[in-house]
Protein backbone atom coordinates (compact mmCIF):
# COMPACT_ATOMS: atom_id res chain seq x y z
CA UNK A 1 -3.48 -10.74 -15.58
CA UNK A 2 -3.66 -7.00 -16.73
CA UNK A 3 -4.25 -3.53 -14.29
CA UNK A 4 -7.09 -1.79 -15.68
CA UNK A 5 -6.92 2.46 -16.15
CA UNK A 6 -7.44 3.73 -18.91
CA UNK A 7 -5.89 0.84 -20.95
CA UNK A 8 -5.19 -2.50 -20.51
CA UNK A 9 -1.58 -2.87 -19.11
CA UNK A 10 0.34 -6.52 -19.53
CA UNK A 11 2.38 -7.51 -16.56
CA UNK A 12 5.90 -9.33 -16.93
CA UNK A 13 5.55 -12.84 -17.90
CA UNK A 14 2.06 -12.78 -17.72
CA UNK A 15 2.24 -12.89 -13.76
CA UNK A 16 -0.60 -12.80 -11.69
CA UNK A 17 -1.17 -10.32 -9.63
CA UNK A 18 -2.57 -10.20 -6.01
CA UNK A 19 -2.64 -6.53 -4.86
CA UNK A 20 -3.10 -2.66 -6.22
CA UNK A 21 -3.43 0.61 -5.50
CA UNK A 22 -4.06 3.81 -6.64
CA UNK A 23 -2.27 7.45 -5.42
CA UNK A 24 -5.50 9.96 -5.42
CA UNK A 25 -3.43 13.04 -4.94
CA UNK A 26 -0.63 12.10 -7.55
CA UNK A 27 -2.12 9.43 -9.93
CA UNK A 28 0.22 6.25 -9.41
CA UNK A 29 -1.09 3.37 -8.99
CA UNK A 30 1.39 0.16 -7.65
CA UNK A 31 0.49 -3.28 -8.84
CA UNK A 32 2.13 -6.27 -6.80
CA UNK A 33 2.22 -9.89 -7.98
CA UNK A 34 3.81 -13.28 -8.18
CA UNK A 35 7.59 -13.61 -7.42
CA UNK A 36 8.20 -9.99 -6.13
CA UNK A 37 6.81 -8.54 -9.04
CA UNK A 38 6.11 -4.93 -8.03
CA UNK A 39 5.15 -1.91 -11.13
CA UNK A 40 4.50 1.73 -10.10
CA UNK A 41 2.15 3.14 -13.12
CA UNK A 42 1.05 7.44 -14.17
CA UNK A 43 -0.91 8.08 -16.77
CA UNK A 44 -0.22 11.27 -18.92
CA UNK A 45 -2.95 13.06 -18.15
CA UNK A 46 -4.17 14.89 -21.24
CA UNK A 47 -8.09 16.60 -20.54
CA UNK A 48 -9.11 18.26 -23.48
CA UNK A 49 -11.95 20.66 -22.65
CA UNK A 50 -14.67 22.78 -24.37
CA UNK A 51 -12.40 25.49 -25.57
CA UNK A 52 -9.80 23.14 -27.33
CA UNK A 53 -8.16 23.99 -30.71
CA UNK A 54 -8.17 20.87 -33.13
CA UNK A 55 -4.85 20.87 -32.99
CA UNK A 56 -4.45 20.33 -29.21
CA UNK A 57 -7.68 17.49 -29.85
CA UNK A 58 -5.73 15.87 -33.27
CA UNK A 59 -2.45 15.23 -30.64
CA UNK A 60 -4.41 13.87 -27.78
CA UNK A 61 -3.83 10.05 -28.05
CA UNK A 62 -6.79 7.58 -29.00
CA UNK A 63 -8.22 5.26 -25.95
CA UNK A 64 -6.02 2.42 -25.50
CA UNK A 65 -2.89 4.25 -26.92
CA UNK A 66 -2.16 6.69 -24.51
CA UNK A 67 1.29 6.67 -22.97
CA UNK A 68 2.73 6.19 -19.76
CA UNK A 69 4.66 8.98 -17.70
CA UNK A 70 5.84 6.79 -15.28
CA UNK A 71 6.27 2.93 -15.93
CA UNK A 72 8.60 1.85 -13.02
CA UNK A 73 9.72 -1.79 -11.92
CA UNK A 74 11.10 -1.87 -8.65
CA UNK A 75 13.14 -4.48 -7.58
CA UNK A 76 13.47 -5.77 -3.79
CA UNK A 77 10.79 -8.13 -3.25
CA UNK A 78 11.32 -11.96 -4.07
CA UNK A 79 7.81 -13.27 -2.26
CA UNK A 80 4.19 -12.89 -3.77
CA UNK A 81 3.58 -8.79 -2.90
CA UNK A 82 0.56 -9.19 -1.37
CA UNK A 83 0.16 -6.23 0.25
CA UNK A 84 0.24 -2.12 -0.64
CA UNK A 85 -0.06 1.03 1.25
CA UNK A 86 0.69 4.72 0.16
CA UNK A 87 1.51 7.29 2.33
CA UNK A 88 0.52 10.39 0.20
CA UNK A 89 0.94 13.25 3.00
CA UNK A 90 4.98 12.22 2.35
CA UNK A 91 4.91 10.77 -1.27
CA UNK A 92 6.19 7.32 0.36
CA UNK A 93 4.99 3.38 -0.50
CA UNK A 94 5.01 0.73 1.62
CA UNK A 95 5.00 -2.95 0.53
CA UNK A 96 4.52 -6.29 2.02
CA UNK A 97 5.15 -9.93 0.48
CA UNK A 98 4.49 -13.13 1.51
CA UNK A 99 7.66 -13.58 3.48
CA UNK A 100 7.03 -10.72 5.73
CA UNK A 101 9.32 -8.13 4.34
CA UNK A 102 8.73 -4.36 4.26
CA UNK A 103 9.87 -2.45 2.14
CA UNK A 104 9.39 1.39 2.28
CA UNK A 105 10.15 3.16 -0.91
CA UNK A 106 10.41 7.17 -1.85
CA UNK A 107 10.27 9.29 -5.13
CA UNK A 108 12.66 11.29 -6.59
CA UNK A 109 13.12 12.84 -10.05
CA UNK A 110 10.07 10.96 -10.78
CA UNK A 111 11.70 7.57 -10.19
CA UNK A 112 10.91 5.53 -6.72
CA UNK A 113 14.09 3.98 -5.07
CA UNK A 114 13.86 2.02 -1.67
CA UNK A 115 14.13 3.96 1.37
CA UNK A 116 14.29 1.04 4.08
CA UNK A 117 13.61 -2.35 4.80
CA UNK A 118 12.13 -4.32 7.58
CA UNK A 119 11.67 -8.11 8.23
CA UNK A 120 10.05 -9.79 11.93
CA UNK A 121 11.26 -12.99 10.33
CA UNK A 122 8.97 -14.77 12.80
CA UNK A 123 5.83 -13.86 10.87
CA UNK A 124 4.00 -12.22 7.58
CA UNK A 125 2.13 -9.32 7.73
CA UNK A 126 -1.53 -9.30 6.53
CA UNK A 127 -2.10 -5.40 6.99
CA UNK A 128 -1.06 -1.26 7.05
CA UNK A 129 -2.16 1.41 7.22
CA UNK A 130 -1.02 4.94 7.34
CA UNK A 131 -2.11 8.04 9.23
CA UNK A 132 -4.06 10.50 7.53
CA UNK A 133 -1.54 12.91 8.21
CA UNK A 134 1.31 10.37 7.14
CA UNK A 135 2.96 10.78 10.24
CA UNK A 136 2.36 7.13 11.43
CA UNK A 137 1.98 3.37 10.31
CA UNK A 138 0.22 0.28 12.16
CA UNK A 139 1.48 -2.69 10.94
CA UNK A 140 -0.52 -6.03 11.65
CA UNK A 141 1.38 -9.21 11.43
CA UNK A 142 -0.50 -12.64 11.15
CA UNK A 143 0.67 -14.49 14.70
CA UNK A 144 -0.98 -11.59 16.67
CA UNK A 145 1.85 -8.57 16.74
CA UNK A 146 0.83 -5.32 15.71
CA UNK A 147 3.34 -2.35 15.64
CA UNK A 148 2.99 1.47 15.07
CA UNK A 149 6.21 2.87 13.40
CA UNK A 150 6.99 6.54 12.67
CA UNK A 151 7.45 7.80 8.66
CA UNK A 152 10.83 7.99 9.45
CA UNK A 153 11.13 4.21 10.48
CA UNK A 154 11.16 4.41 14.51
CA UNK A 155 9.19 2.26 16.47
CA UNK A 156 6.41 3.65 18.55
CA UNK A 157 4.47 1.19 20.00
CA UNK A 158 3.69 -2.41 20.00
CA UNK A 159 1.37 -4.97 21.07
CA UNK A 160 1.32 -8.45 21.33
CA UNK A 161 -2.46 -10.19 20.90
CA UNK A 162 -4.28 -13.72 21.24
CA UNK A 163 -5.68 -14.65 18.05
CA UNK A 164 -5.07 -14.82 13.98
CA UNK A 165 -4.95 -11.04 12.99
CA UNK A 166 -6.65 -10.20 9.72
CA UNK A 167 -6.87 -6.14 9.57
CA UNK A 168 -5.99 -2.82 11.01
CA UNK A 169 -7.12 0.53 10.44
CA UNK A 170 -6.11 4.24 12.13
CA UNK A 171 -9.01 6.11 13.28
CA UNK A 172 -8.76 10.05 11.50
CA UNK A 173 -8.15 11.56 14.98
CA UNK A 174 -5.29 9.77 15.71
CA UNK A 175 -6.75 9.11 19.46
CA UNK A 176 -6.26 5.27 18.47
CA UNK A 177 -5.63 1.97 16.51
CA UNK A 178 -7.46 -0.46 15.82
CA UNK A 179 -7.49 -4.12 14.99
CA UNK A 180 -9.82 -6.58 13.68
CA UNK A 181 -9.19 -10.75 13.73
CA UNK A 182 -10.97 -13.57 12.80
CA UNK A 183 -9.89 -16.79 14.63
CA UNK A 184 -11.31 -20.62 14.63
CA UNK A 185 -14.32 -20.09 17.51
CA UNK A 186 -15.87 -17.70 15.08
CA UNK A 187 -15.93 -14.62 16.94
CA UNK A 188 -14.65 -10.99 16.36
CA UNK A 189 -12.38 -8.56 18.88
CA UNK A 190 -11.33 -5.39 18.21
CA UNK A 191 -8.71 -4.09 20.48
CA UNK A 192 -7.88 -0.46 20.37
CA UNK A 193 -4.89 1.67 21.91
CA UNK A 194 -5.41 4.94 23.33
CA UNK A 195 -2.69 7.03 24.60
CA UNK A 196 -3.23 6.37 27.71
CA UNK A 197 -4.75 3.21 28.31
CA UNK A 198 -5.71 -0.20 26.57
CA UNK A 199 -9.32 -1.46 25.55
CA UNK A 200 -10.90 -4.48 23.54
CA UNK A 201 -14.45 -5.50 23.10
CA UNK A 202 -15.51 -8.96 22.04
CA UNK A 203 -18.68 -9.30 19.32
């Protein structure tokens, strides 16, 4: 199993991998796999435009050679990582694996060291999502509980629900969340929280 950017990149033993995710404002990308494998990838950029010397053009590398600036294992995880957000307003990323842990991690000096950890142990989570202003996280776990946490790991609200929970999403004004589930009678709810009162339609 290989992540795909400008090269082909082998993971560890050949694992497979079941998530990624790609940093727009900073170029990493996080790759999570099989048996907590979790890799945080940058690319050195190198653009050589119109008004290059051939000097600056002989040292840019060939395609598939070009090295990596940042090529980062982090260790915490010991279930399939199944699940990756980035928070890019605060240079944070959050990670899920199959045992329900959380595990929100920071940069510094260009290396990414766990910040905190968080585990239900009742259930696994299946989705998160951060604000666009990276203020706030919703967090939905598969037995129906969905939580909204602050970036600095408070708990803001929560919300139990009826049904098999299978995404969640923040709308941009920050007015609500929202959650999507699938469930065995083959209908759809979404359920959204303002701040001052509850709603849900069924489709």
């Amino acid at each position: 199993m290989y992540v795909y950017l400008t090269r082909k990149i082998s993971m560890p033993a050949n694992k497979t991998l079941h998530c990624v995710a790609y940093m727009q404002n900073k170029g990493y990308v996080a790759a999570g796999g099989m048996e907590g494998l979790l890799k945080v990838f940058k690319m050195i950029d190198n653009p050589v435009g119109k008004g290059s010397s051939a000097r600056e053009v002989k040292n840019v590398p060939l395609p598939g050679t070009s090295n990596l600036e940042t090529n980062q294992t982090l260790e915490g995880h010991s279930g399939i990582v199944n699940i990756i957000a980035w928070n890019e307003v605060y240079q944070k990323l959050t990670t899920s694996d199959a045992n329900g842990l959380i595990i929100v991690w920071m940069i510094h000096q260009d290396q990414w060291y766990e910040e905190m950890i968080n585990n239900r142990n009742k259930s696994t989570v299946v989705d998160m999502a951060w604000s666009f202003d990276g203020q706030k996280i919703a967090i939905a776990y598969e037995d129906g509980q969905v939580i909204v946490g602050s970036c600095d790991g408070n708990r803001l609200w929560s919300k139990e629900i009826n049904g098999n929970l299978a995404k969640v999403c923040v709308s941009v004004s920050l007015q609500f969340k929202s959650v999507r589930w699938t469930c065995k009678f083959k209908y759809g709810q979404c359920l959204w929280k303002s701040f001052f009162e509850m709603h849900h339609k069924t489709f």
